[in-house]
Protein backbone atom coordinates (compact mmCIF):
# COMPACT_ATOMS: atom_id res chain seq x y z
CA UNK A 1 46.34 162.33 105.67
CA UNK A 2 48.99 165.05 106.16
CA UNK A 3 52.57 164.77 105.77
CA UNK A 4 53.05 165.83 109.21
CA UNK A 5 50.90 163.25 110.52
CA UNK A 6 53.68 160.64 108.90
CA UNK A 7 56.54 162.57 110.52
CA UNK A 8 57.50 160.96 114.73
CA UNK A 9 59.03 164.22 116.09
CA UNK A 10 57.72 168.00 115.67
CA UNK A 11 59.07 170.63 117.21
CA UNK A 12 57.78 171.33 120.54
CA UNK A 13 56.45 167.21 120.62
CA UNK A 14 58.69 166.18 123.53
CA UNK A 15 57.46 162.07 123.43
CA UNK A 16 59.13 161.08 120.90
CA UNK A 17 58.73 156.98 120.56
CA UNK A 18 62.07 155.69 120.32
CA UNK A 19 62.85 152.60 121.65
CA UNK A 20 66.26 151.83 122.54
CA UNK A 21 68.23 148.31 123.45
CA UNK A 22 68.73 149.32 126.62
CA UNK A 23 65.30 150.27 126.95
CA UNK A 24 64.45 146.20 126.42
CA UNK A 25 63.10 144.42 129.21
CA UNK A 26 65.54 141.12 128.51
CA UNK A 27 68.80 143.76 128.49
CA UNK A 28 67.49 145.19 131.48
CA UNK A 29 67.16 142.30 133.34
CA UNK A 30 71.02 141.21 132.15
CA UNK A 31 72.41 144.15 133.17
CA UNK A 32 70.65 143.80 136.66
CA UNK A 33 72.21 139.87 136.97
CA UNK A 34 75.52 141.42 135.87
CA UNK A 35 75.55 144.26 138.51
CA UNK A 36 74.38 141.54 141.33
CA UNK A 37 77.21 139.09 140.97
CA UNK A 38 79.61 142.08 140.83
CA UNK A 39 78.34 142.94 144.06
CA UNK A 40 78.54 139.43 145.31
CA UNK A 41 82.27 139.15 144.24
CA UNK A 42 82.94 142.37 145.16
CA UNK A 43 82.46 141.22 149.06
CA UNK A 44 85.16 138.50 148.68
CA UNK A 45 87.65 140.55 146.88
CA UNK A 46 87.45 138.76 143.90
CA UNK A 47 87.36 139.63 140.21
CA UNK A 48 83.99 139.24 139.03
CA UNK A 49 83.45 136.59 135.97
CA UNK A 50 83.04 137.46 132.65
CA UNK A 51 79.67 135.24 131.67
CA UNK A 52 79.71 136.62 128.28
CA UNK A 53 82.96 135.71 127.50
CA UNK A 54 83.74 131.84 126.07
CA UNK A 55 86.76 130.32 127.23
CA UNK A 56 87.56 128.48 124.25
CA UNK A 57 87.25 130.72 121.70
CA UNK A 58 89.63 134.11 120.64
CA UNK A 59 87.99 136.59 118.28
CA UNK A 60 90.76 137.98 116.51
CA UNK A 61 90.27 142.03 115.66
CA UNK A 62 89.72 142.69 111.93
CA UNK A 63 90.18 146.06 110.12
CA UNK A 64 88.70 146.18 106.42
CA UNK A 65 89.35 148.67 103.75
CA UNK A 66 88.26 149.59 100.20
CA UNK A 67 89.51 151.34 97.18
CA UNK A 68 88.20 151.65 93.88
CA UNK A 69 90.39 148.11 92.87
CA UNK A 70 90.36 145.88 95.85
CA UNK A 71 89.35 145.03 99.25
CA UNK A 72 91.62 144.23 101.79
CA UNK A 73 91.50 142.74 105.18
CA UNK A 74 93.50 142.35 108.17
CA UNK A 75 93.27 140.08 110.47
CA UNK A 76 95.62 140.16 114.11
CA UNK A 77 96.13 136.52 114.71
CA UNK A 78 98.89 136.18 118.02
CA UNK A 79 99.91 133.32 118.59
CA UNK A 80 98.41 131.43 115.52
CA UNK A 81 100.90 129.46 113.30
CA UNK A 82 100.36 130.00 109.37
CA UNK A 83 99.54 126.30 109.29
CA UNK A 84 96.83 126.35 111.47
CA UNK A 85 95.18 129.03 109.53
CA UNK A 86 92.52 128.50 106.48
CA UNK A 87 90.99 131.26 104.34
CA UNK A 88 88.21 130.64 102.02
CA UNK A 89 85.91 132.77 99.25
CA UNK A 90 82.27 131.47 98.47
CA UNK A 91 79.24 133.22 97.16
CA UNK A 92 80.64 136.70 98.34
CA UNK A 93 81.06 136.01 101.63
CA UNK A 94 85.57 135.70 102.92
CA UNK A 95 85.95 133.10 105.70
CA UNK A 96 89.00 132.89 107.91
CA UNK A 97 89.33 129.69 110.45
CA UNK A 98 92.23 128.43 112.85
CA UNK A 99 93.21 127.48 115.87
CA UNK A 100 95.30 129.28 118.77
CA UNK A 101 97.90 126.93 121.24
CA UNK A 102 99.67 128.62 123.62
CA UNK A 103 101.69 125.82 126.04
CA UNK A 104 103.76 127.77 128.90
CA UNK A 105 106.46 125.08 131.02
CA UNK A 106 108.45 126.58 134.09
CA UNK A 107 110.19 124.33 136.14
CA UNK A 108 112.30 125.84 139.21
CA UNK A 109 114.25 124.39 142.31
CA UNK A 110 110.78 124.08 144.12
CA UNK A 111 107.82 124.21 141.46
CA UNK A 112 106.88 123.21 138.31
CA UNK A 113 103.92 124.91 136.53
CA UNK A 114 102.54 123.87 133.17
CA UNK A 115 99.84 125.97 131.06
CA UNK A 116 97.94 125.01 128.68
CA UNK A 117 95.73 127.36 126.48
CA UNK A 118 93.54 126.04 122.96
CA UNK A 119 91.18 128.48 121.14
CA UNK A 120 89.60 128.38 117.92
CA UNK A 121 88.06 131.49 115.93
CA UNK A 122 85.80 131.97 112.68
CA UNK A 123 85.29 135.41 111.17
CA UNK A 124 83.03 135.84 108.04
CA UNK A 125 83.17 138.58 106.18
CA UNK A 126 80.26 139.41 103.53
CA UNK A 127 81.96 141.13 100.74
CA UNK A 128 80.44 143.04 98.02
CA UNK A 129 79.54 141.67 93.99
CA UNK A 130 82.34 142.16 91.84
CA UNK A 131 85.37 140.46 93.59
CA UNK A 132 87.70 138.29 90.91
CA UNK A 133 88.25 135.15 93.03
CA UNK A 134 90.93 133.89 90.93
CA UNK A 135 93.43 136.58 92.06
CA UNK A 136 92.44 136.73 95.58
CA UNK A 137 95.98 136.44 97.27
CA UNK A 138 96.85 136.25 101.53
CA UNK A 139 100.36 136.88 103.05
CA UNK A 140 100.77 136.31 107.04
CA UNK A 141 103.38 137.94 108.50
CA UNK A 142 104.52 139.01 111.78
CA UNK A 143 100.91 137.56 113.26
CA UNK A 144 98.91 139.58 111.13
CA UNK A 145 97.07 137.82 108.13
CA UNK A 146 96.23 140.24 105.00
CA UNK A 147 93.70 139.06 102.15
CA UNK A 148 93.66 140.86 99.15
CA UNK A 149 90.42 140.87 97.06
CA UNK A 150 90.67 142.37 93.58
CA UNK A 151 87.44 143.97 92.10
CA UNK A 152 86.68 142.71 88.68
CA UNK A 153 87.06 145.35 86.53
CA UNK A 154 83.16 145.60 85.78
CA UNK A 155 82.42 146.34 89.26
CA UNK A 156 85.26 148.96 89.80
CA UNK A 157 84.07 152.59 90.32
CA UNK A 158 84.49 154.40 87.39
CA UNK A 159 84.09 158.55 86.95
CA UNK A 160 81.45 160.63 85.04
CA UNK A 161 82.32 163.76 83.85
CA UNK A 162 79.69 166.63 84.08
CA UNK A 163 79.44 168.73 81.05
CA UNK A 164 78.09 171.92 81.34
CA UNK A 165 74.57 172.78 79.21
């Protein structure tokens, strides 16, 4: 057997077999259930529900960076109280857990409205070997929550110098 036999796409070969998600018969047949109750709510005048969307829950956005000493991740939490928050480290893997309450109260000369809103939310984070769990620290501050994971100093990056022959 060739190499070129092993090889998908050739040059002038125009069916290539890719096979993409939206491609998939079972995304296909959610995107055509999505696009007929938007047409059925778009006759009333009403906003169309979001059925992928959970009303209880709030996934709070996470941005994660590296250096060559520690990890260190962010996590936007609104509306979350530091006390209803719990961060945990076990075999590699950060969690982060809490709950969101959100009570509104208006009362006027001819209404009163009360809201009520609850949400909970657990990100996990798999982290890479090397992370000293004893001086893993997390501030909160300003509704953002920022874990800082030192690398052991074993799995820090360390430089080779080339030497020319």
């Amino acid at each position: 057997m060739a190499i070129r036999d092993l090889v998908h796409w050739r040059p002038g070969r125009k069916n290539v077999p890719v096979r993409r998600d939206v491609d998939s018969p079972f995304a296909a047949l959610q995107r055509d259930i999505n696009e007929l109750f938007e047409r059925f709510f778009d006759g009333f005048g009403l906003e169309p529900f979001d059925w992928t969307h959970d009303l209880g829950s709030f996934r709070p956005r996470l941005d994660v960076s590296e250096t060559d000493t520690e990890i260190q991740v962010s996590a936007e939490l609104p509306g979350v109280d530091e006390k209803d928050i719990e961060v945990s480290l076990s075999d590699d893997v950060l969690t982060i857990k809490g709950e969101r309450r959100e009570e509104k109260e208006e009362k006027e000369k001819d209404y009163y409205r009360r809201e009520q809103s609850y949400g909970s939310f657990h990100r996990s984070i798999p982290l890479p070997r090397g992370i000293d769990p004893d001086k893993v620290q997390a501030s909160f501050k300003r509704g953002v929550l920022t874990v800082t994971l030192p690398k052991t100093a074993a799995s820090q990056r360390k430089k080779i110098a080339v030497n020319a022959a």
